[in-house]
N, C-alpha and C. Protein backbone atom coordinates (compact mmCIF):
# COMPACT_ATOMS: atom_id res chain seq x y z
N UNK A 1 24.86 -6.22 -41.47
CA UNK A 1 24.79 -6.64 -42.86
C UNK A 1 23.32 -6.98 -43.15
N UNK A 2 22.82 -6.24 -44.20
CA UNK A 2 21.56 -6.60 -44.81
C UNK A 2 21.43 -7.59 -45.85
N UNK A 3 19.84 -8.27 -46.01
CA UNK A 3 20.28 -9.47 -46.92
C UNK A 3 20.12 -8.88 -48.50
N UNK A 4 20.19 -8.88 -49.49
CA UNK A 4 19.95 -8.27 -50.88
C UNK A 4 18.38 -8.52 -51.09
N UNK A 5 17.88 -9.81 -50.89
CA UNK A 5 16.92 -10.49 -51.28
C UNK A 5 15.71 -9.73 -50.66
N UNK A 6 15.80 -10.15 -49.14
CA UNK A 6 14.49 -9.31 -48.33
C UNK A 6 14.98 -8.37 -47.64
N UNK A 7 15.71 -7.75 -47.09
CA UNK A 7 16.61 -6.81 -46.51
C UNK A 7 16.48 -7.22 -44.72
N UNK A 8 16.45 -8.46 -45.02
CA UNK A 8 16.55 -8.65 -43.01
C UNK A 8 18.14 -8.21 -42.50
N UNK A 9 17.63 -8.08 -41.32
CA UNK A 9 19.16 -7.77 -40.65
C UNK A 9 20.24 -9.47 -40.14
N UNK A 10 19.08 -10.46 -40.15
CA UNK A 10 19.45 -11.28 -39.34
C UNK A 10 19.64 -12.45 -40.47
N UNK A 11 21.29 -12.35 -40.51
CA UNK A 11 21.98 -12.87 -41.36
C UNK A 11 23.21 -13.80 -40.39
N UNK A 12 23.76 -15.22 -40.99
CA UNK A 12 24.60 -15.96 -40.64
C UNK A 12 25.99 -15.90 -41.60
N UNK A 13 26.94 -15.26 -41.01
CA UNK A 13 28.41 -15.51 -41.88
C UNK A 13 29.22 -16.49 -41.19
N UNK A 14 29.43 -17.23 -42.52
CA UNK A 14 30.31 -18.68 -42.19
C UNK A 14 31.78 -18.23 -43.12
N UNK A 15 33.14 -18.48 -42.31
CA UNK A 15 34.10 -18.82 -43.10
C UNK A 15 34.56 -20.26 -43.41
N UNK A 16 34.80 -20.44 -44.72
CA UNK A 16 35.20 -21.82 -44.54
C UNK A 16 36.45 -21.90 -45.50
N UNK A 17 37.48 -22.94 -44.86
CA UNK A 17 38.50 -22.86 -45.93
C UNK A 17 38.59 -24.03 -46.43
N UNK A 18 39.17 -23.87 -47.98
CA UNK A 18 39.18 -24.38 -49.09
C UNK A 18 40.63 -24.94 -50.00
N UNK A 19 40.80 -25.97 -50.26
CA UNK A 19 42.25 -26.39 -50.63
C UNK A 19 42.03 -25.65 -52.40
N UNK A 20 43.19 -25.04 -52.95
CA UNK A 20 42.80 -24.52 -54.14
C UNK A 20 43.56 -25.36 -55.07
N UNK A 21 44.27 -25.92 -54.63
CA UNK A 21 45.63 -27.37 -55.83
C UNK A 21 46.67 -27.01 -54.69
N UNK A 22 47.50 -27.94 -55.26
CA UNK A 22 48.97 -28.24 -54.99
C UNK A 22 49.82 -28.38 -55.96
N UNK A 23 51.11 -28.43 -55.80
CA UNK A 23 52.26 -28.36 -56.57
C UNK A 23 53.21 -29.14 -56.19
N UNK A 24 53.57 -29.92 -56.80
CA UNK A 24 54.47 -31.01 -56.14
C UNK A 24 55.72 -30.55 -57.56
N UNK A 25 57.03 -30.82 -56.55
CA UNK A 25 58.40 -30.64 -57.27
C UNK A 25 58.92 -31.26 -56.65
N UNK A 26 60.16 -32.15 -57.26
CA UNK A 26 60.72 -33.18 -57.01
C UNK A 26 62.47 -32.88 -57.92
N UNK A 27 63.41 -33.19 -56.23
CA UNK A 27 64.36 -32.93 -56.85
C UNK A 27 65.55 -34.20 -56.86
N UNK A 28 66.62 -34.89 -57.69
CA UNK A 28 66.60 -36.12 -57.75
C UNK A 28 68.42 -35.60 -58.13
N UNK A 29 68.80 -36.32 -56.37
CA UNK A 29 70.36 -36.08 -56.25
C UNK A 29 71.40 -37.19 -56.33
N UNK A 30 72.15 -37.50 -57.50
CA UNK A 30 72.71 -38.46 -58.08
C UNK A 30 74.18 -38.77 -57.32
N UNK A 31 74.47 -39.95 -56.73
CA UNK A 31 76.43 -39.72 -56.53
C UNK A 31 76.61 -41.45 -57.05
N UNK A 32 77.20 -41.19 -58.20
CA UNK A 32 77.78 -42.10 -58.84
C UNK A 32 79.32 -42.15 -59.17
N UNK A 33 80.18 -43.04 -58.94
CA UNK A 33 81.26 -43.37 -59.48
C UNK A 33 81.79 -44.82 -60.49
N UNK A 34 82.40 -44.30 -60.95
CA UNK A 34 83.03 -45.84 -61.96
C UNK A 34 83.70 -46.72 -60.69
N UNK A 35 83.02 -47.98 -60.80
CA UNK A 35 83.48 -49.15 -59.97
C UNK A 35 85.30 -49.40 -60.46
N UNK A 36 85.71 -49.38 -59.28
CA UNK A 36 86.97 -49.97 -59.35
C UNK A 36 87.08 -51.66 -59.12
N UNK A 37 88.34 -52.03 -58.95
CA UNK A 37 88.87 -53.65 -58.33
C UNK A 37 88.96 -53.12 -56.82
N UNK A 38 88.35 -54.46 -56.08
CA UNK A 38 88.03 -54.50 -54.80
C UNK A 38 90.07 -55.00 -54.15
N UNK A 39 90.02 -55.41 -52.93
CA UNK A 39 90.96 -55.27 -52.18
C UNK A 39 91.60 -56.65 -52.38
N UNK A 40 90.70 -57.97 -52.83
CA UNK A 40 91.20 -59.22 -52.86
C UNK A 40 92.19 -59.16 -54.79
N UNK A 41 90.87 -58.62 -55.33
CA UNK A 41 91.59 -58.30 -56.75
C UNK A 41 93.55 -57.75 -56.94
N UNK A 42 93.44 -56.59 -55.98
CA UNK A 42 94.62 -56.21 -56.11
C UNK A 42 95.63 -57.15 -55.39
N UNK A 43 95.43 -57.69 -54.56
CA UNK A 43 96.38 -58.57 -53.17
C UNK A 43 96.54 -59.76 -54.52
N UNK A 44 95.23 -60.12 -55.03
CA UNK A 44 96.46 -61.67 -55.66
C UNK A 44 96.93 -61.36 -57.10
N UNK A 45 96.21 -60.44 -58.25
CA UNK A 45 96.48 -60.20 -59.24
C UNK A 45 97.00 -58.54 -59.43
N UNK A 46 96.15 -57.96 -58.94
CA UNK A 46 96.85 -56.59 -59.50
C UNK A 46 98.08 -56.11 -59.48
N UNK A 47 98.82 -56.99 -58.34
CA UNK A 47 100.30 -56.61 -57.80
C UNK A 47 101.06 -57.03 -59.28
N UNK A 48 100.70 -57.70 -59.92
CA UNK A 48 101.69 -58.12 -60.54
C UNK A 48 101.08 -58.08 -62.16
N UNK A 49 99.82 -57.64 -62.47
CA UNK A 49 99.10 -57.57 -63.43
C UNK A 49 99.95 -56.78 -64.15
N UNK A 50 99.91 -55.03 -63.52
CA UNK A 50 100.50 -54.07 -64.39
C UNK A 50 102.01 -54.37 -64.93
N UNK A 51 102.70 -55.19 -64.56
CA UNK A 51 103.96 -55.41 -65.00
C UNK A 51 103.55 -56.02 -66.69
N UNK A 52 102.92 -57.12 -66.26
CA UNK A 52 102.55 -57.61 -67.70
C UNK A 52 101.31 -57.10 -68.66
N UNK A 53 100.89 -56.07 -68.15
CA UNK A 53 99.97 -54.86 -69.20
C UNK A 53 101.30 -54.01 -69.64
N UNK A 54 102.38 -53.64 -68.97
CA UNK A 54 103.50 -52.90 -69.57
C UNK A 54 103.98 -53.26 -70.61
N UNK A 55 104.30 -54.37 -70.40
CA UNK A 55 105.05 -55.33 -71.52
C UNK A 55 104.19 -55.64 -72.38
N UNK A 56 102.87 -55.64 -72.31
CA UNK A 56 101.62 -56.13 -73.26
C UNK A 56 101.78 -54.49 -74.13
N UNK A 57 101.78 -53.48 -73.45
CA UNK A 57 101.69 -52.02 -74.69
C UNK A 57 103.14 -51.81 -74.89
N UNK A 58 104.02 -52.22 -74.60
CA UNK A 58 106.16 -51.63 -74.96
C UNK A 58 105.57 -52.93 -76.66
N UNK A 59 105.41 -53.81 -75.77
CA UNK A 59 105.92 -55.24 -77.57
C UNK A 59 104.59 -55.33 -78.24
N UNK A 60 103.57 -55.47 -77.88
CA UNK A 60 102.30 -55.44 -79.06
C UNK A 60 101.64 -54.16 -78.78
N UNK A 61 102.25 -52.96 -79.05
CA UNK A 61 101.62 -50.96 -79.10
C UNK A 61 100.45 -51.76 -80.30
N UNK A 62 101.23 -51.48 -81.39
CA UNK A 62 100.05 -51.28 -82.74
C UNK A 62 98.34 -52.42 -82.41
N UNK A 63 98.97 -53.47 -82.50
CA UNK A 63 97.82 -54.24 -82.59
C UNK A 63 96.90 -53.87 -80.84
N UNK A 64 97.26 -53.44 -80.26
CA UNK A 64 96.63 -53.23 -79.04
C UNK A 64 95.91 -52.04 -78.95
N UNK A 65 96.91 -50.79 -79.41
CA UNK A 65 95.95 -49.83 -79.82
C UNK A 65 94.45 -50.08 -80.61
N UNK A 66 95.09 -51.30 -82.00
CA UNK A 66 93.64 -51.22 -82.82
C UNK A 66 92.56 -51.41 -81.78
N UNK A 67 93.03 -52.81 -81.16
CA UNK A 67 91.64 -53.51 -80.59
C UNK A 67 91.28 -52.36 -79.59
N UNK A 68 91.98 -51.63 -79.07
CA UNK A 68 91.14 -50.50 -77.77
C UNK A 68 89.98 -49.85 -78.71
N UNK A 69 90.69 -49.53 -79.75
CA UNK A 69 90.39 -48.19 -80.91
C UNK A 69 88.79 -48.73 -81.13
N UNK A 70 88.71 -50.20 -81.45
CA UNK A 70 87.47 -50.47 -81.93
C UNK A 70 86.69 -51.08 -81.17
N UNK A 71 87.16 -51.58 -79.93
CA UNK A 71 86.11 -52.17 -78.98
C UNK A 71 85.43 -51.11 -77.75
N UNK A 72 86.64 -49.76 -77.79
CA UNK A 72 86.08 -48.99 -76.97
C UNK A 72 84.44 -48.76 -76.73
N UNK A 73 83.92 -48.71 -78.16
CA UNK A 73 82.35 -47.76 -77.79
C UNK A 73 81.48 -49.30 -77.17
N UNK A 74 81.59 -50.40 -77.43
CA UNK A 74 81.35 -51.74 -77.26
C UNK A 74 81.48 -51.84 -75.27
N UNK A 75 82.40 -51.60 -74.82
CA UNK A 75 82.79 -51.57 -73.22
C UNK A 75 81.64 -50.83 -72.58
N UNK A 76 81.00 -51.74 -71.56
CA UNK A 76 80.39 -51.26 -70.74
C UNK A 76 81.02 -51.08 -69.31
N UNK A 77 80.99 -49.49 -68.64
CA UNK A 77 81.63 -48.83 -67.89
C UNK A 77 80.66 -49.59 -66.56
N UNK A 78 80.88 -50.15 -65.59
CA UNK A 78 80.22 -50.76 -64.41
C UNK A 78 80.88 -49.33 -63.23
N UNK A 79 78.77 -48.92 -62.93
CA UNK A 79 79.01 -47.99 -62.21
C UNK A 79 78.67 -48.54 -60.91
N UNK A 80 79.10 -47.29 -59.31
CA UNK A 80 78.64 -47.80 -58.02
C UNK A 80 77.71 -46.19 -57.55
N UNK A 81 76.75 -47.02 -56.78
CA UNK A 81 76.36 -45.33 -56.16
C UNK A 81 74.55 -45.04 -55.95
N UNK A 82 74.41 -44.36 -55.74
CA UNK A 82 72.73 -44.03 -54.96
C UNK A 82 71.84 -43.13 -56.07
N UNK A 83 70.99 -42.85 -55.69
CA UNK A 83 69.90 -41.66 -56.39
C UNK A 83 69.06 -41.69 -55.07
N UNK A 84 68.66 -40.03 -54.69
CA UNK A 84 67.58 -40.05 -54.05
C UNK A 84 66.67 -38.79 -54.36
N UNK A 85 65.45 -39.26 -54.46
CA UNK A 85 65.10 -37.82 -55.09
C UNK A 85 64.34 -37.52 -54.01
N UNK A 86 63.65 -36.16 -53.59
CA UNK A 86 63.33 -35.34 -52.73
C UNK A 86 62.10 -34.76 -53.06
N UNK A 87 60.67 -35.30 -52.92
CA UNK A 87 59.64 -34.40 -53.79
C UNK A 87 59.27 -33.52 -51.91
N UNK A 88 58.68 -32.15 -52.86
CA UNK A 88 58.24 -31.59 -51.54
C UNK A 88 56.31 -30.66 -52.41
N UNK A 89 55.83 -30.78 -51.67
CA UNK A 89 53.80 -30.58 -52.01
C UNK A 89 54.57 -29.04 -51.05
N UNK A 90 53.71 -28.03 -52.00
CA UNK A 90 53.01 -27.25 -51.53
C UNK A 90 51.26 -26.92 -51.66
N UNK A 91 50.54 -27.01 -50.69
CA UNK A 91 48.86 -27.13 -50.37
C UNK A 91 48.59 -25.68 -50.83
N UNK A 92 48.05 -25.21 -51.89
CA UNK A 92 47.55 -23.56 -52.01
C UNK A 92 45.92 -23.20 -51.32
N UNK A 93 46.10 -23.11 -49.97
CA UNK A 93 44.89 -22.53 -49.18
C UNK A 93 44.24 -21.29 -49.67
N UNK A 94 42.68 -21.33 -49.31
CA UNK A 94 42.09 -20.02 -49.56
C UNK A 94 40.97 -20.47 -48.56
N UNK A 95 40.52 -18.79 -47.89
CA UNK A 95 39.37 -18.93 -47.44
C UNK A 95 38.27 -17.90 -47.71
N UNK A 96 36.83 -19.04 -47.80
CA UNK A 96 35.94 -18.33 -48.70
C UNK A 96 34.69 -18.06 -47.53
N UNK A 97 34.19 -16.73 -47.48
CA UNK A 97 32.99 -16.66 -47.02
C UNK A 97 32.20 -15.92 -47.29
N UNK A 98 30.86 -17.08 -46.39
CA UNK A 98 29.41 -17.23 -47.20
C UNK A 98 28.66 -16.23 -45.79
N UNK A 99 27.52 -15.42 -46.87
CA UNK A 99 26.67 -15.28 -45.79
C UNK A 99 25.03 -15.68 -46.05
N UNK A 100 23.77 -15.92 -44.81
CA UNK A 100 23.01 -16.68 -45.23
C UNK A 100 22.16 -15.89 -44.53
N UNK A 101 20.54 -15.52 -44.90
CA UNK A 101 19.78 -15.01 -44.12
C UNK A 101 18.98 -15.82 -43.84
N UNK A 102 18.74 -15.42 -42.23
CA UNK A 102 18.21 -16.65 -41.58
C UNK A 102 16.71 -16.58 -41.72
N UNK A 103 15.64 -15.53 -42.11
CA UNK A 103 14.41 -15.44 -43.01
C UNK A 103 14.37 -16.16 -44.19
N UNK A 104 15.19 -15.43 -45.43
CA UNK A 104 14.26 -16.17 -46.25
C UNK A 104 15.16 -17.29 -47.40
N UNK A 105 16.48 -17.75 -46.39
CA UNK A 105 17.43 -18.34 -46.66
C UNK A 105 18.41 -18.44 -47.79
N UNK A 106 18.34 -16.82 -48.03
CA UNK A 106 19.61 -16.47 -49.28
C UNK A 106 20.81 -16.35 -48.81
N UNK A 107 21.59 -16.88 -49.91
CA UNK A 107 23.00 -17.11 -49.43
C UNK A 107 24.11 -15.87 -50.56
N UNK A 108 24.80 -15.44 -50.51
CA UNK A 108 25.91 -15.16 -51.55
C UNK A 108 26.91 -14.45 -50.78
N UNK A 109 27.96 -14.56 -51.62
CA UNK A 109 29.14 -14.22 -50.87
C UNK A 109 29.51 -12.67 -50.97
N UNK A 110 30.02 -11.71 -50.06
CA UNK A 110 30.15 -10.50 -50.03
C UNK A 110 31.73 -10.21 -50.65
């Protein structure tokens, strides 16, 4: 390889590598459920709750319906459960090389 500048023969080629960006994506995996009543809940009350929610919708239907009808959007749903999200980098490499003459110290890349 000759140099452009003075035409020596005696030239230095260097490779060197170079980070060009990265890309980061991130992915975010949800498991949620609506909280139920735990195990003590059901053992002292629940056993015997639904009997008297039966009898609460057979003898007061109308007025029970209303109040569901209008307090529904009002109820906050108590959720249980995780999120984990997952980011993963990809590094975009390149390699660039230089050459340099060792006379009259021009450099450019071929």
């Amino acid at each position: 390889m000759n140099c452009p500048k003075c035409g020596s023969n005696h030239v230095s080629v260097r490779t060197f590598q170079e980070t060009r960006g990265s890309v980061t994506t991130g992915r975010t995996m949800s498991k949620y459920r609506e909280k139920g009543h735990g195990c003590l809940w059901w053992l002292f009350i629940g056993w015997w709750w639904w009997i008297v929610d039966l009898f609460l919708w057979i003898f007061l239907f109308v007025p029970r319906l209303i109040l569901r009808l209008f307090t529904a959007p009002f109820r906050k749903k108590k959720y249980v459960g995780t999120a984990s999200t997952i980011s993963t980098t990809v590094n975009h490499i390149g390699y660039k090389t230089i050459c340099t003459c060792q006379n009259c110290g021009n450099t450019w890349q071929p």
